[in-house]
PDB file of N, CA and C in Angstrom:
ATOM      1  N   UNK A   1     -30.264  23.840  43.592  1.00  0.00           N
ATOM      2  CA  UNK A   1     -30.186  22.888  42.499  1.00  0.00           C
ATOM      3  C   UNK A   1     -31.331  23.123  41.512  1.00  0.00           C
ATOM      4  N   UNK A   2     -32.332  23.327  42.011  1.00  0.00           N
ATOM      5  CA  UNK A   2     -33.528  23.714  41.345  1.00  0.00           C
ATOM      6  C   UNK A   2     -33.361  25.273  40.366  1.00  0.00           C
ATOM      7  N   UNK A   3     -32.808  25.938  41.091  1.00  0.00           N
ATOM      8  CA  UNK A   3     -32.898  27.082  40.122  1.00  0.00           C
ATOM      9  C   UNK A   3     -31.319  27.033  38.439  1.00  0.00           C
ATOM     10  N   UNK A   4     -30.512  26.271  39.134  1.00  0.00           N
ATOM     11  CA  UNK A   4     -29.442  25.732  38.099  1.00  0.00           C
ATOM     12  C   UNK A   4     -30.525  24.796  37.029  1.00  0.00           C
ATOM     13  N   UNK A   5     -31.322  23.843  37.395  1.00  0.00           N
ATOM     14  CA  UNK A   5     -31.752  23.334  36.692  1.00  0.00           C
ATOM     15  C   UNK A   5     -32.766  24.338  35.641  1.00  0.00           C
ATOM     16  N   UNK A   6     -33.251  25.035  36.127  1.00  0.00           N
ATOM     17  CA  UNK A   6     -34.007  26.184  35.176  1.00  0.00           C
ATOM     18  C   UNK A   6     -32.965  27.278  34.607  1.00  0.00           C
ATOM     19  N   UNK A   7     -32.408  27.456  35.224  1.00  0.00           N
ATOM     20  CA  UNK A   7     -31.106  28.181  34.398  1.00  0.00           C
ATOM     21  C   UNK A   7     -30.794  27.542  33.471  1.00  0.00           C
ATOM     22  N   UNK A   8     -30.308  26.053  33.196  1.00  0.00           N
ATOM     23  CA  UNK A   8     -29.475  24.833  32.361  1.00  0.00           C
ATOM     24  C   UNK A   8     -30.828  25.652  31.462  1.00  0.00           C
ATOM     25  N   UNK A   9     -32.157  24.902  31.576  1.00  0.00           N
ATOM     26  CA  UNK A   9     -32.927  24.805  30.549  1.00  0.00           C
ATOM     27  C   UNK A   9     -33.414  26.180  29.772  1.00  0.00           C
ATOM     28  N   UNK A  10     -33.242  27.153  30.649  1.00  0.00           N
ATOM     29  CA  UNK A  10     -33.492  28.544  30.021  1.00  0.00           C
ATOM     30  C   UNK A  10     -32.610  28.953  29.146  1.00  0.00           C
ATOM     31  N   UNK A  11     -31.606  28.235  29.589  1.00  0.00           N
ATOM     32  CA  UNK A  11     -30.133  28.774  28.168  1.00  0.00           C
ATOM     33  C   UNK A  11     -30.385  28.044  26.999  1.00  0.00           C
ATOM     34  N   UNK A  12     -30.945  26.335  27.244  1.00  0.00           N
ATOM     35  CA  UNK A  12     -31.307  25.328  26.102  1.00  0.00           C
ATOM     36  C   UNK A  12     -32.035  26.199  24.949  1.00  0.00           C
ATOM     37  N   UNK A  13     -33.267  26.706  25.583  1.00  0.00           N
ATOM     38  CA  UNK A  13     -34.346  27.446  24.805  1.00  0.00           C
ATOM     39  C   UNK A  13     -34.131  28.354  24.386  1.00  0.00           C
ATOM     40  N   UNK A  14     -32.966  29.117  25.219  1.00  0.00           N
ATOM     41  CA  UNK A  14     -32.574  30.287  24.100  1.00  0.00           C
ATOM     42  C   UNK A  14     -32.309  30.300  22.989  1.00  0.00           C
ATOM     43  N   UNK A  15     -31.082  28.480  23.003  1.00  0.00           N
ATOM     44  CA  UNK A  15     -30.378  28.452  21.537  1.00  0.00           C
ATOM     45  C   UNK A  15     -31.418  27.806  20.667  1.00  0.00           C
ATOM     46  N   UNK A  16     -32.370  27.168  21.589  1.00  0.00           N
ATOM     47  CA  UNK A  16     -33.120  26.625  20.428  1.00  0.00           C
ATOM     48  C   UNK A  16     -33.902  27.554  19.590  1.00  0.00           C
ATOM     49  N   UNK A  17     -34.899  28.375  20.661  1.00  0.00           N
ATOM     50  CA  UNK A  17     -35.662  29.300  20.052  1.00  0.00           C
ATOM     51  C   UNK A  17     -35.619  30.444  21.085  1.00  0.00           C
ATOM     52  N   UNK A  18     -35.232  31.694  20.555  1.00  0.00           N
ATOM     53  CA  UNK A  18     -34.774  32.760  21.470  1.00  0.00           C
ATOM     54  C   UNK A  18     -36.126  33.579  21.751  1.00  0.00           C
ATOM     55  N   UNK A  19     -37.377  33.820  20.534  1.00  0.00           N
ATOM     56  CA  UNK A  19     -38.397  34.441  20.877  1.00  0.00           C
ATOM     57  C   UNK A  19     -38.697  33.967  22.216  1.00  0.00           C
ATOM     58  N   UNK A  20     -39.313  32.706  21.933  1.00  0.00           N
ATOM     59  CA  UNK A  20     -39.808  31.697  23.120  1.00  0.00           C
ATOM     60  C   UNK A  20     -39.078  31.800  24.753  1.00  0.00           C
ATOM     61  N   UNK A  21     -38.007  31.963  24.647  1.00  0.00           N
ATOM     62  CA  UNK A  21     -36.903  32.154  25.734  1.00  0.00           C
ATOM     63  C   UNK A  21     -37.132  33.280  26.230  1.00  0.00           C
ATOM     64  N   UNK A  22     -37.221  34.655  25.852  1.00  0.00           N
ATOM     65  CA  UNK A  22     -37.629  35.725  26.154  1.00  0.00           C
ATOM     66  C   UNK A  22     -38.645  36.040  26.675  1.00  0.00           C
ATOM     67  N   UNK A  23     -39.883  35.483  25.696  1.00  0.00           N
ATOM     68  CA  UNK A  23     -41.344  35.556  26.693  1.00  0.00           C
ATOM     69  C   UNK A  23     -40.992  34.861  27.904  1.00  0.00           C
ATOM     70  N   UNK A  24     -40.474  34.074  27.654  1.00  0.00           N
ATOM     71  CA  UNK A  24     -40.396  33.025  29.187  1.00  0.00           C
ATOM     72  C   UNK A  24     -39.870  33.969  30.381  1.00  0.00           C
ATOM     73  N   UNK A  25     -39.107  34.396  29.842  1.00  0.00           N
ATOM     74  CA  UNK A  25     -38.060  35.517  30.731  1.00  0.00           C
ATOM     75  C   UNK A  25     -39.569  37.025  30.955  1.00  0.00           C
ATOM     76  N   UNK A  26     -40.285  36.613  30.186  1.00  0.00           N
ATOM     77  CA  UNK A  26     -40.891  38.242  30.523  1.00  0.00           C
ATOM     78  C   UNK A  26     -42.126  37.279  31.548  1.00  0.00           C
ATOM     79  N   UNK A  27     -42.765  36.335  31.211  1.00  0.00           N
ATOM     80  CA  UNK A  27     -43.764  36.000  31.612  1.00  0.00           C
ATOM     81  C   UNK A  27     -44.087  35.321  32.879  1.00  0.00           C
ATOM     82  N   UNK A  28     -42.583  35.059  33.037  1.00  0.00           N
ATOM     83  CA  UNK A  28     -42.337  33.807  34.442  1.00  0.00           C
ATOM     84  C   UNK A  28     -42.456  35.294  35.757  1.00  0.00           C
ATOM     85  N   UNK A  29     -42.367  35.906  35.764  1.00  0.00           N
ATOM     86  CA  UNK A  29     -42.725  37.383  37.434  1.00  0.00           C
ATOM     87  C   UNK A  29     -44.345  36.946  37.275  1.00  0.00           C
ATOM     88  N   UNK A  30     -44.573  37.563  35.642  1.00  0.00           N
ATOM     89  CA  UNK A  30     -45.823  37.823  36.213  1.00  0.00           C
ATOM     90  C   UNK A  30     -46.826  36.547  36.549  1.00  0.00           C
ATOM     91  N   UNK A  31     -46.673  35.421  36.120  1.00  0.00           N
ATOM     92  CA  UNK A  31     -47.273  34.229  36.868  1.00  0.00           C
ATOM     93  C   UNK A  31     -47.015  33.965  37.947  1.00  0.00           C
ATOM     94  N   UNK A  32     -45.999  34.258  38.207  1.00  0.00           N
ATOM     95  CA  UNK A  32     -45.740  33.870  40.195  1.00  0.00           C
ATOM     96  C   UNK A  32     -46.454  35.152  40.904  1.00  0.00           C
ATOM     97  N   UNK A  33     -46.504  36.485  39.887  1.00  0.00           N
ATOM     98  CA  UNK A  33     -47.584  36.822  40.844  1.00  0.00           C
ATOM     99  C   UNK A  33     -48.777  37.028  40.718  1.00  0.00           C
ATOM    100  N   UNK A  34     -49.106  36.350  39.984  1.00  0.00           N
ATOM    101  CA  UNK A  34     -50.886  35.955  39.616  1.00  0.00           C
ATOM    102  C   UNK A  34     -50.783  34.839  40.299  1.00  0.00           C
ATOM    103  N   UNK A  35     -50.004  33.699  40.723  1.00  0.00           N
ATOM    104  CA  UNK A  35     -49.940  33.047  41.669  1.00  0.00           C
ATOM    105  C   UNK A  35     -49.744  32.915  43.377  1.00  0.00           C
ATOM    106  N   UNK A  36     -49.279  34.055  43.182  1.00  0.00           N
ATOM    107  CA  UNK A  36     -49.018  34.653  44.878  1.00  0.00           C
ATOM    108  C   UNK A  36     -50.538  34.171  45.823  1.00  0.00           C
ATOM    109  N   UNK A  37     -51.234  35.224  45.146  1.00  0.00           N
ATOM    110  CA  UNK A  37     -52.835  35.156  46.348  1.00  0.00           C
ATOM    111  C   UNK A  37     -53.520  33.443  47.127  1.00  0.00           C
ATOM    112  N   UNK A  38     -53.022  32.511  45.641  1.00  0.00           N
ATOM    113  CA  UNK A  38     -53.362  31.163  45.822  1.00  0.00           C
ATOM    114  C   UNK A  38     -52.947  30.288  46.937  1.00  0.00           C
ATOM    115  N   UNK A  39     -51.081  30.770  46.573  1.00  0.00           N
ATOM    116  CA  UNK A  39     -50.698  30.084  47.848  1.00  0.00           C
ATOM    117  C   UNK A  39     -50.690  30.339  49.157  1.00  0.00           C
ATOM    118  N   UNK A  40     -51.264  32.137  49.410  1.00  0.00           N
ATOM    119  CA  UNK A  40     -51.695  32.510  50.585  1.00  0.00           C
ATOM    120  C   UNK A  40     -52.726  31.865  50.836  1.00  0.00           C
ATOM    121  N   UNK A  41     -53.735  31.669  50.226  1.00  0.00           N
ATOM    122  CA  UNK A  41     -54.519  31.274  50.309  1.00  0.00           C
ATOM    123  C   UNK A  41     -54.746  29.927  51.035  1.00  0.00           C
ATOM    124  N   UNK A  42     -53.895  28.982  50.136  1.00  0.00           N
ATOM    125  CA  UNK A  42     -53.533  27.923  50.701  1.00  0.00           C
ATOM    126  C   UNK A  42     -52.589  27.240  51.759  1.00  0.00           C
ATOM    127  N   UNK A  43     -51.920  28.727  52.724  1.00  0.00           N
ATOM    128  CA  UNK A  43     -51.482  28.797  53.522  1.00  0.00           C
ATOM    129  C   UNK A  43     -52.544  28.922  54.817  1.00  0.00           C
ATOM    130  N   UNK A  44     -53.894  29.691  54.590  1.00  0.00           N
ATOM    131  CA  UNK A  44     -54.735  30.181  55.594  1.00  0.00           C
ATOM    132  C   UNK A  44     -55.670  28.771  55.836  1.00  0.00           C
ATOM    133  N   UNK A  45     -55.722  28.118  54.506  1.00  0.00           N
ATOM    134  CA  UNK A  45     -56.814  27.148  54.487  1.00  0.00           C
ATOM    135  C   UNK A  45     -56.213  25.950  55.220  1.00  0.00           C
ATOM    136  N   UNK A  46     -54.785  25.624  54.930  1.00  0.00           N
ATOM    137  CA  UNK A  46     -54.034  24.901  56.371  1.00  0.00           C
ATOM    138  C   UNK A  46     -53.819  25.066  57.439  1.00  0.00           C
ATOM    139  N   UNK A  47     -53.840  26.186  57.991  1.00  0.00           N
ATOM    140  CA  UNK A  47     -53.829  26.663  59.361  1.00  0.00           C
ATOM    141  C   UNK A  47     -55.000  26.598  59.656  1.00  0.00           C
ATOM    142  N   UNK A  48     -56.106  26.721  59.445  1.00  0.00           N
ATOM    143  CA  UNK A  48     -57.573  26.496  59.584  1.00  0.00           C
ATOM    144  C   UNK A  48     -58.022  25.234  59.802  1.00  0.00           C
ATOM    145  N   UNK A  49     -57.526  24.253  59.119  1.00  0.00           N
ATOM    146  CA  UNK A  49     -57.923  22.771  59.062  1.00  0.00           C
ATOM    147  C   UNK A  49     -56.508  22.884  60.634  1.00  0.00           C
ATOM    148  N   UNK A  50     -55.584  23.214  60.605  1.00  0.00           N
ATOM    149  CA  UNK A  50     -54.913  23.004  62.087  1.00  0.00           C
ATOM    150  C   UNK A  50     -55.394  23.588  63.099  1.00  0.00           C
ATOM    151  N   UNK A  51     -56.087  24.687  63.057  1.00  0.00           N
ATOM    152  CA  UNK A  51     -56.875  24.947  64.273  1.00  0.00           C
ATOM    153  C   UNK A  51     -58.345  23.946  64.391  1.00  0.00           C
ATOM    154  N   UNK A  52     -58.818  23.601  63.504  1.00  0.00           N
ATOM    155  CA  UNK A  52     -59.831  22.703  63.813  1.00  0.00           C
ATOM    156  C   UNK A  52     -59.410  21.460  64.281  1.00  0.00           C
ATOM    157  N   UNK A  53     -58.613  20.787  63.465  1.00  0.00           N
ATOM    158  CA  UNK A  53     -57.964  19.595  64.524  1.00  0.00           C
ATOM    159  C   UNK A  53     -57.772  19.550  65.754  1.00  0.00           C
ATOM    160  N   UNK A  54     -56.954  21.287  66.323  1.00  0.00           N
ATOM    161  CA  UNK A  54     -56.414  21.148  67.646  1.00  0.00           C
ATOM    162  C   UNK A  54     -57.542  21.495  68.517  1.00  0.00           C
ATOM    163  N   UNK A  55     -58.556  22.467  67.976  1.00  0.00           N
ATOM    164  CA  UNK A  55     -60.115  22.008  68.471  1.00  0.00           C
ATOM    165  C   UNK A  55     -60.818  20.999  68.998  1.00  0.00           C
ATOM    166  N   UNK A  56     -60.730  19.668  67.913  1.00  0.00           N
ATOM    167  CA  UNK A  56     -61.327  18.429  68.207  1.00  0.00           C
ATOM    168  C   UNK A  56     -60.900  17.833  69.110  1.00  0.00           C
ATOM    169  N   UNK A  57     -59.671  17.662  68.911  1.00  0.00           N
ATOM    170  CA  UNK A  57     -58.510  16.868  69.858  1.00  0.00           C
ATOM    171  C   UNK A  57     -58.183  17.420  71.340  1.00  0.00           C
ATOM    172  N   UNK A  58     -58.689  18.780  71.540  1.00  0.00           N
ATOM    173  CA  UNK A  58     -58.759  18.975  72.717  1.00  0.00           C
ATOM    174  C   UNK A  58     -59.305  18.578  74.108  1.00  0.00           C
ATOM    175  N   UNK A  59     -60.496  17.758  73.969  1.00  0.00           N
ATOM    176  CA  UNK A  59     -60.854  17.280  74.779  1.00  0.00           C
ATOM    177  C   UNK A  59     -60.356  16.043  75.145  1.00  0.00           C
ATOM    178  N   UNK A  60     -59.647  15.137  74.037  1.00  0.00           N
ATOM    179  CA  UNK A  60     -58.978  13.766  74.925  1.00  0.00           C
ATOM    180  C   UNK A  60     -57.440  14.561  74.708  1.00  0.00           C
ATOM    181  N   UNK A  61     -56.979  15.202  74.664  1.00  0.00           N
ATOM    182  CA  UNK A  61     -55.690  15.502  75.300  1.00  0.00           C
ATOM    183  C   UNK A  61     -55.591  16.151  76.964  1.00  0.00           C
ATOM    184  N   UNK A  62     -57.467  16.625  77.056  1.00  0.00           N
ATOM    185  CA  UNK A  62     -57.259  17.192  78.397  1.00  0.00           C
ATOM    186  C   UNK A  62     -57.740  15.809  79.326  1.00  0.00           C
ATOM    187  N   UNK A  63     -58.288  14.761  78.778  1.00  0.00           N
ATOM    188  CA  UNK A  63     -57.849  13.463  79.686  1.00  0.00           C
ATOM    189  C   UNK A  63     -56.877  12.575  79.473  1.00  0.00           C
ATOM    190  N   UNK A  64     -55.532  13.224  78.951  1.00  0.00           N
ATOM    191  CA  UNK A  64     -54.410  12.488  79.442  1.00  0.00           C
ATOM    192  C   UNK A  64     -54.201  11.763  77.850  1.00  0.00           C
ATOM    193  N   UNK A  65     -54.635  11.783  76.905  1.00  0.00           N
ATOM    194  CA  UNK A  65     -54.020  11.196  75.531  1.00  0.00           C
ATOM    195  C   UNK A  65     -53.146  11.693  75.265  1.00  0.00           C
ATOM    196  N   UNK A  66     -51.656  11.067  75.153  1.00  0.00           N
ATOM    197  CA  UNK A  66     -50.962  11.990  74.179  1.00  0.00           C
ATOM    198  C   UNK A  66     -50.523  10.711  72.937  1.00  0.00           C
ATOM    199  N   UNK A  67     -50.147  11.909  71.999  1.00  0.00           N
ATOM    200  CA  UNK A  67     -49.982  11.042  70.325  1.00  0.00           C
ATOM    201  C   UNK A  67     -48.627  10.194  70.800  1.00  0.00           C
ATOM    202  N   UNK A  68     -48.537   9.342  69.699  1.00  0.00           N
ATOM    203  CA  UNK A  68     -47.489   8.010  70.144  1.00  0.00           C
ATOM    204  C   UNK A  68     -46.495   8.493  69.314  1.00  0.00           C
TER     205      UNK A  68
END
């Protein structure tokens, strides 16, 4: 649904203004991959904060806590 919805609006902008539509079309790769590294990034920095949690929490799960 999401990509129909950018489709709908990428055709809007064409008729409105076609330069504009085009850069869009040239410029939208290369921001997702000048964006790529970030969200790895922010993939490692969540797994990190989840290994520290399961760190902390290790010691009252090994006396018998479990989550509700």
């Amino acid at each position: 649904m999401k990509a129909l919805l950018l489709f709908i609006g990428w055709c809007i902008l064409l008729v409105l203004c076609w330069p504009l539509a085009l850069l869009a079309l040239v410029l939208l790769p290369l921001i997702w991959l000048l964006c790529l590294p970030f969200r790895v990034a922010g993939i490692v920095v969540g797994a990190v904060l989840a290994l520290i949690r399961v760190i902390l929490f290790m010691p009252a799960r090994l006396l018998g806590w479990k989550p509700s």
